[in-house]
C-alpha atoms as a PDB file:
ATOM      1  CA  UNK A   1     117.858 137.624  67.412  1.00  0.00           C
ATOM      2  CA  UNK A   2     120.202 136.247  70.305  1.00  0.00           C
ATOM      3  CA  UNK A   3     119.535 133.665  72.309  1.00  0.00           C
ATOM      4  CA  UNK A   4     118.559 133.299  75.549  1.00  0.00           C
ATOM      5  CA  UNK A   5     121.083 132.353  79.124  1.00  0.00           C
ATOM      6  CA  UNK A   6     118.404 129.728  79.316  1.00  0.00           C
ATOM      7  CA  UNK A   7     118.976 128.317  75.860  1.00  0.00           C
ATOM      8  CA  UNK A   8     122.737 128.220  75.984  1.00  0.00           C
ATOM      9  CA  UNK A   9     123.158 127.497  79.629  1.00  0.00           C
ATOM     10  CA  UNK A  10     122.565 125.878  82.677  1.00  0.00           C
ATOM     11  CA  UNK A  11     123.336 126.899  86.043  1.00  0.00           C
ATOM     12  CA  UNK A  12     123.356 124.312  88.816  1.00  0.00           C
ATOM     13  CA  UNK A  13     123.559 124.970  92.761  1.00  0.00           C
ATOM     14  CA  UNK A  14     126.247 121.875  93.151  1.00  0.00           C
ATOM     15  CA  UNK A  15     127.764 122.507  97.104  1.00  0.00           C
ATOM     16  CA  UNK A  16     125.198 124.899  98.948  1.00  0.00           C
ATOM     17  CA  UNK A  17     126.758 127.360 100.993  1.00  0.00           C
ATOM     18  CA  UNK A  18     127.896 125.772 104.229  1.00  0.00           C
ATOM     19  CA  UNK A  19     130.803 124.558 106.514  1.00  0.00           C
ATOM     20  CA  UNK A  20     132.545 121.380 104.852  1.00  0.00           C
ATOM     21  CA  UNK A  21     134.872 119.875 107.324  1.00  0.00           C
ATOM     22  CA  UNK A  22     136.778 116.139 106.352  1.00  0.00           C
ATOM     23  CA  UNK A  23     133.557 114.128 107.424  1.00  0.00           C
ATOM     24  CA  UNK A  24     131.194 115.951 105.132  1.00  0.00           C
ATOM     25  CA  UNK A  25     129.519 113.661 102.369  1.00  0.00           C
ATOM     26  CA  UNK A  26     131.408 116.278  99.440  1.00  0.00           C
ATOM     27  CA  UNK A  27     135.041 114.519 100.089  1.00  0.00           C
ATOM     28  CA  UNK A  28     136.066 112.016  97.047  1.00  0.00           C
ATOM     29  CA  UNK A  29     135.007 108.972  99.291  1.00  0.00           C
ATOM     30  CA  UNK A  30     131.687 109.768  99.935  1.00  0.00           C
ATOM     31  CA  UNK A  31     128.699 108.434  97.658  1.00  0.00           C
ATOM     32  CA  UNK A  32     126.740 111.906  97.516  1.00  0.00           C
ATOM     33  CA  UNK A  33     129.150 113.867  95.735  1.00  0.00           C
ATOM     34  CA  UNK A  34     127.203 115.830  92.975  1.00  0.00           C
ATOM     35  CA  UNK A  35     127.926 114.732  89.807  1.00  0.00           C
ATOM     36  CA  UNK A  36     126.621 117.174  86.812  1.00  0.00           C
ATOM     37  CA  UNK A  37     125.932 115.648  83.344  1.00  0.00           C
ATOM     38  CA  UNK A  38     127.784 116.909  80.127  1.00  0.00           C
ATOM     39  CA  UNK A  39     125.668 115.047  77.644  1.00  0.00           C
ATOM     40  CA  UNK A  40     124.331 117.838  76.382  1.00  0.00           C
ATOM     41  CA  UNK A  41     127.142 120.851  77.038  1.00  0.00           C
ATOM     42  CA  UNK A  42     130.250 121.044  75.354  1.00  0.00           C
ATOM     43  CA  UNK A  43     131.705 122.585  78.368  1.00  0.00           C
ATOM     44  CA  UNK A  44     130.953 123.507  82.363  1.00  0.00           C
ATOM     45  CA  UNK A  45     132.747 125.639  84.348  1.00  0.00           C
ATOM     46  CA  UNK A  46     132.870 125.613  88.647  1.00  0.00           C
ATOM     47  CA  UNK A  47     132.742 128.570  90.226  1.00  0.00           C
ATOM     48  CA  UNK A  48     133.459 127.905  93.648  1.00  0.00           C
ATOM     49  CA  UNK A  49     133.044 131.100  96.438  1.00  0.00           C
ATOM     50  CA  UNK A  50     134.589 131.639  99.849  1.00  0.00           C
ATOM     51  CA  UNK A  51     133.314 132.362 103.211  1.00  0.00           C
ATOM     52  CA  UNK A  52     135.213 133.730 105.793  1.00  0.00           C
ATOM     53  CA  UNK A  53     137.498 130.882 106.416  1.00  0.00           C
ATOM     54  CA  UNK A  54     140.953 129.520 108.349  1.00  0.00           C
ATOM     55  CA  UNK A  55     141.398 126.636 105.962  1.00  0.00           C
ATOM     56  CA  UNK A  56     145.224 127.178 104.377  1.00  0.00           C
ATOM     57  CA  UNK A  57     145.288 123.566 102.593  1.00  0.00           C
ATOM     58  CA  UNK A  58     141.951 122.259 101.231  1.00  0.00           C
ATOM     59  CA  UNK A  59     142.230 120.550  97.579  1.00  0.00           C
ATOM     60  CA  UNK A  60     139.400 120.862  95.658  1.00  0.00           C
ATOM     61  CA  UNK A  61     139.480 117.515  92.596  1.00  0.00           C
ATOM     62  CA  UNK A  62     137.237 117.356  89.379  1.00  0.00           C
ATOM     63  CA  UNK A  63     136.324 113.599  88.892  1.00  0.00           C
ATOM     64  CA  UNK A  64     134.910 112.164  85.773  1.00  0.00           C
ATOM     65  CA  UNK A  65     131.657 110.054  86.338  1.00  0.00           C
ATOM     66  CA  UNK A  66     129.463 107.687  84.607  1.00  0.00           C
ATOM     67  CA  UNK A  67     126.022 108.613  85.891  1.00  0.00           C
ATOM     68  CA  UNK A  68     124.910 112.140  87.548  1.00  0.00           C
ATOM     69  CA  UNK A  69     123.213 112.559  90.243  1.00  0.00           C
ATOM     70  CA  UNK A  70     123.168 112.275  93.833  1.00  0.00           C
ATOM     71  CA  UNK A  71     123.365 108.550  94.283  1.00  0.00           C
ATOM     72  CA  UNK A  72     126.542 106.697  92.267  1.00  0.00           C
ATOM     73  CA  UNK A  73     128.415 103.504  93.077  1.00  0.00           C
ATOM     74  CA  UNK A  74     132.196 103.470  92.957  1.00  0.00           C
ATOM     75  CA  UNK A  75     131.816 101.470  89.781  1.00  0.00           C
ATOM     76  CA  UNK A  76     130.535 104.565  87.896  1.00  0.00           C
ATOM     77  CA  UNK A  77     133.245 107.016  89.480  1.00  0.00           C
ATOM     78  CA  UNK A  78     136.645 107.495  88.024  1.00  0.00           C
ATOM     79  CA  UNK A  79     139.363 107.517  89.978  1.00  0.00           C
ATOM     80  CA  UNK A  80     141.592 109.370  88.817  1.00  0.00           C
ATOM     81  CA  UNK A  81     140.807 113.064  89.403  1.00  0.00           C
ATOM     82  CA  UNK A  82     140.622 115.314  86.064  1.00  0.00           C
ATOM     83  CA  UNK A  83     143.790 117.238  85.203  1.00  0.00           C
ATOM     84  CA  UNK A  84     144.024 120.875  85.669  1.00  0.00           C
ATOM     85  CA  UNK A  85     146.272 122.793  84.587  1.00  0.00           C
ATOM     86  CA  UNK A  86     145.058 126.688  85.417  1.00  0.00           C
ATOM     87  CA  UNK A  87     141.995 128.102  87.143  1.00  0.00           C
ATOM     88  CA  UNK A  88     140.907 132.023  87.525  1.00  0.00           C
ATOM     89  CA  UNK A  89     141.128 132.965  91.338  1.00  0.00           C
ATOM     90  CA  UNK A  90     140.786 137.129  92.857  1.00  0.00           C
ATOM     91  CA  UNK A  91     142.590 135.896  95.864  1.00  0.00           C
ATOM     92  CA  UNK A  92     145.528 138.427  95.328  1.00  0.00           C
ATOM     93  CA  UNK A  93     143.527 141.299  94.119  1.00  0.00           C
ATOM     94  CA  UNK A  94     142.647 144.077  95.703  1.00  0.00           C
ATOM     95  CA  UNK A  95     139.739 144.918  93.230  1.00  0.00           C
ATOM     96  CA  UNK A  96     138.493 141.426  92.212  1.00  0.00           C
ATOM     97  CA  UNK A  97     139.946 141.287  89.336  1.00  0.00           C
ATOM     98  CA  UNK A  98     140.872 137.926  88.170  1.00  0.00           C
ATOM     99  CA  UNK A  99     143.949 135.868  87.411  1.00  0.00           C
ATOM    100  CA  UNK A 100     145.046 133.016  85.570  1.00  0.00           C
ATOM    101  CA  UNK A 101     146.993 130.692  88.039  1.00  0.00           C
ATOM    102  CA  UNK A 102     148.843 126.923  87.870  1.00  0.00           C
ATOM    103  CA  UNK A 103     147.002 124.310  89.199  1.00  0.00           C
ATOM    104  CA  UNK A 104     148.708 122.474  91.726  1.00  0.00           C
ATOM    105  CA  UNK A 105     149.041 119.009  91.147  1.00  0.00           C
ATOM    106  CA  UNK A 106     146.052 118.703  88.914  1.00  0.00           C
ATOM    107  CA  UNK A 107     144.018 120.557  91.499  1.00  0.00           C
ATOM    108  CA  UNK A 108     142.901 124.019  93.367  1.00  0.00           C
ATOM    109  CA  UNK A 109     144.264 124.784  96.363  1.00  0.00           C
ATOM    110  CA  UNK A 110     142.531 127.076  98.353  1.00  0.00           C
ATOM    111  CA  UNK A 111     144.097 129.068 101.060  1.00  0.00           C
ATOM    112  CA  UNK A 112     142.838 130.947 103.940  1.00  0.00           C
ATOM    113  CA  UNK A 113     142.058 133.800 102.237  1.00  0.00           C
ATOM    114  CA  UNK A 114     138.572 134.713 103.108  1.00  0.00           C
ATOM    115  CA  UNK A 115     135.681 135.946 100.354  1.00  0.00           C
ATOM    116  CA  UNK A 116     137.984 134.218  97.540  1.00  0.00           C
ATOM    117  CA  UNK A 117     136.629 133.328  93.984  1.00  0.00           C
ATOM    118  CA  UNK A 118     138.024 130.273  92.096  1.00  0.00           C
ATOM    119  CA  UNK A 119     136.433 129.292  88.608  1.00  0.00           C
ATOM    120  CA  UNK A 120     137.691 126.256  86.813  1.00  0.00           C
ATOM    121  CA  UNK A 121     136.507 124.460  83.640  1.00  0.00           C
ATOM    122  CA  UNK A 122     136.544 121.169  82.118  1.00  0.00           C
ATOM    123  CA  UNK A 123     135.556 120.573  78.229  1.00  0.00           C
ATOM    124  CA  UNK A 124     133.792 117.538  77.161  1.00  0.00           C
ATOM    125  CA  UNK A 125     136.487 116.784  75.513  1.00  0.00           C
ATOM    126  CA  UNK A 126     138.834 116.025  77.950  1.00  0.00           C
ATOM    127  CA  UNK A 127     136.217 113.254  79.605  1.00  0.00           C
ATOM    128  CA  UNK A 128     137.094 109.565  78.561  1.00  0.00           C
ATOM    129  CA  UNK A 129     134.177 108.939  76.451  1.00  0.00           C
ATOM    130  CA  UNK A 130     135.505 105.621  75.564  1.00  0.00           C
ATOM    131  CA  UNK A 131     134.773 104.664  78.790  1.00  0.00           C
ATOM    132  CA  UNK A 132     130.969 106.290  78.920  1.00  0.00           C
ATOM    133  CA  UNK A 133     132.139 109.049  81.012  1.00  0.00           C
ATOM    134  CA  UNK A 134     130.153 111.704  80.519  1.00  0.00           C
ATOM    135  CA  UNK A 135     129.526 113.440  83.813  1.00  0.00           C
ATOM    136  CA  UNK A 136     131.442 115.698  85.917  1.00  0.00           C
ATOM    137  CA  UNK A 137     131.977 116.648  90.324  1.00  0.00           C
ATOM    138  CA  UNK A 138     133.973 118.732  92.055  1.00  0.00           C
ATOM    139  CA  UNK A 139     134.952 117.155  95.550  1.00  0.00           C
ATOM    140  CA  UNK A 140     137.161 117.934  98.282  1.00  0.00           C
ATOM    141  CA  UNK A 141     140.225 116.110  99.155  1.00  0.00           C
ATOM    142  CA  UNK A 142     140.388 113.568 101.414  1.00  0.00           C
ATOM    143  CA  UNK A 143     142.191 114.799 104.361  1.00  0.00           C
ATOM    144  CA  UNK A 144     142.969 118.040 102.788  1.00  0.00           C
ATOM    145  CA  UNK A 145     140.624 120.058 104.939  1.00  0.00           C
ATOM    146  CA  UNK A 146     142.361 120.379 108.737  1.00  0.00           C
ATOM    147  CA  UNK A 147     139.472 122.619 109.859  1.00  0.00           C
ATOM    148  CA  UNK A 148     136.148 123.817 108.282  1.00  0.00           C
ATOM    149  CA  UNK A 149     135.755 125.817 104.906  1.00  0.00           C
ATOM    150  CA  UNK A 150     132.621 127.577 104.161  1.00  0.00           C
ATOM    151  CA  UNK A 151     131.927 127.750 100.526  1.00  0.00           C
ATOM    152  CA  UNK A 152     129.456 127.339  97.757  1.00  0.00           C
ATOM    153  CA  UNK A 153     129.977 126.218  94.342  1.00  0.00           C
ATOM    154  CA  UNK A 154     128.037 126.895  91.167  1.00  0.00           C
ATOM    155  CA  UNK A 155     128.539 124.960  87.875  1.00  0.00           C
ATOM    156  CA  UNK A 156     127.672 126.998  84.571  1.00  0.00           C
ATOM    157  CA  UNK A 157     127.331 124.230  81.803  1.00  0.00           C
ATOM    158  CA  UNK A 158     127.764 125.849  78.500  1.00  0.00           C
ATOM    159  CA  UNK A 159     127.870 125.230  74.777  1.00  0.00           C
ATOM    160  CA  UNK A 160     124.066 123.737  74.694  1.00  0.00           C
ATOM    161  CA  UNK A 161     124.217 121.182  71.473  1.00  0.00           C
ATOM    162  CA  UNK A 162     120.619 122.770  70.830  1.00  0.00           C
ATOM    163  CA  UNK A 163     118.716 125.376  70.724  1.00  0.00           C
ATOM    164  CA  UNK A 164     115.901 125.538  72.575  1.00  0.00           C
ATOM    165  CA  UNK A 165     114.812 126.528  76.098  1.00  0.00           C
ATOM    166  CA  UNK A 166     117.276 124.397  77.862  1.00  0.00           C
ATOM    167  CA  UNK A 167     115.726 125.001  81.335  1.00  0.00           C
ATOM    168  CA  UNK A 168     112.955 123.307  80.102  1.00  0.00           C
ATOM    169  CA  UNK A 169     114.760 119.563  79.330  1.00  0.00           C
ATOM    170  CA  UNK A 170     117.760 119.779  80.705  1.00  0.00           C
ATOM    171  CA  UNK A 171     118.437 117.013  83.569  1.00  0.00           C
ATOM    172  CA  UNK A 172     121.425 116.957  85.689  1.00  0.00           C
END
């Protein structure tokens, strides 16, 4: 018998689909950056799509938090963004097909190229649980965005530490 997406998963809606310009609430410095809890995932992965945009330097950062949620105090947010080394992006490709490419700096840049896909993951083992950090956001630069980008981005928490209908006690 296999289990279910629902009982190894979680899928979260963590930026609607919108415009994001440098004085939306998703940019490090704002207080309602959506924060997605680990605690029970060994791993979560952003998937983060592209509208038609003009953007060429936005940064997209994955911070480490204490609590999730909506409403955190810069007491419970790390500073320091999350290192990444390599995401998957089908910027270049014709067919969609996807490729392994360097982080820059620790982050994603994303270009102007318009209907991109970028997917990068963090495991919970690379969160400072010394520290209590057990959450994880993906925000957007300060200052990195010099016009608007539409996008949406998606965060598929996997490697449930149970096994039962996640959907069903799952918080984020």
């Amino acid at each position: 018998m296999h289990n279910t997406f629902a009982q190894n998963m979680m899928a979260m809606n963590v930026m609607p689909p919108g415009s994001y310009s440098t004085s939306a609430s998703w940019i490090v410095t704002g207080n309602s950056v959506r924060y997605v809890s680990m605690k029970n995932y060994n791993h979560v992965d952003f998937i983060i799509n592209m509208g038609t945009t003009s953007e060429a330097t936005a940064v997209m950062y994955l911070y480490q938090s204490k609590a999730p949620g909506t409403a955190v105090t810069n007491s419970s947010i790390s500073t320091t963004a999350l290192s990444i080394g390599t995401f998957w992006t089908n910027k270049a490709s014709v067919n969609g097909v996807f490729v392994r490419t360097a982080a820059t700096s620790g982050a994603i840049t994303i270009d102007s190229t318009n209907h991109a896909t970028y997917i990068a993951g963090i495991d919970v083992t690379q969160l400072n649980a010394n520290s209590s950090y057990d959450c994880v956001a993906i925000a957007i630069g300060t200052g990195t965005i010099s016009t608007t980008c539409n996008l949406q981005v998606t965060a598929i928490l996997s490697g449930a530490k149970w096994e039962k209908d996640a959907l069903l006690t799952a918080k984020a």
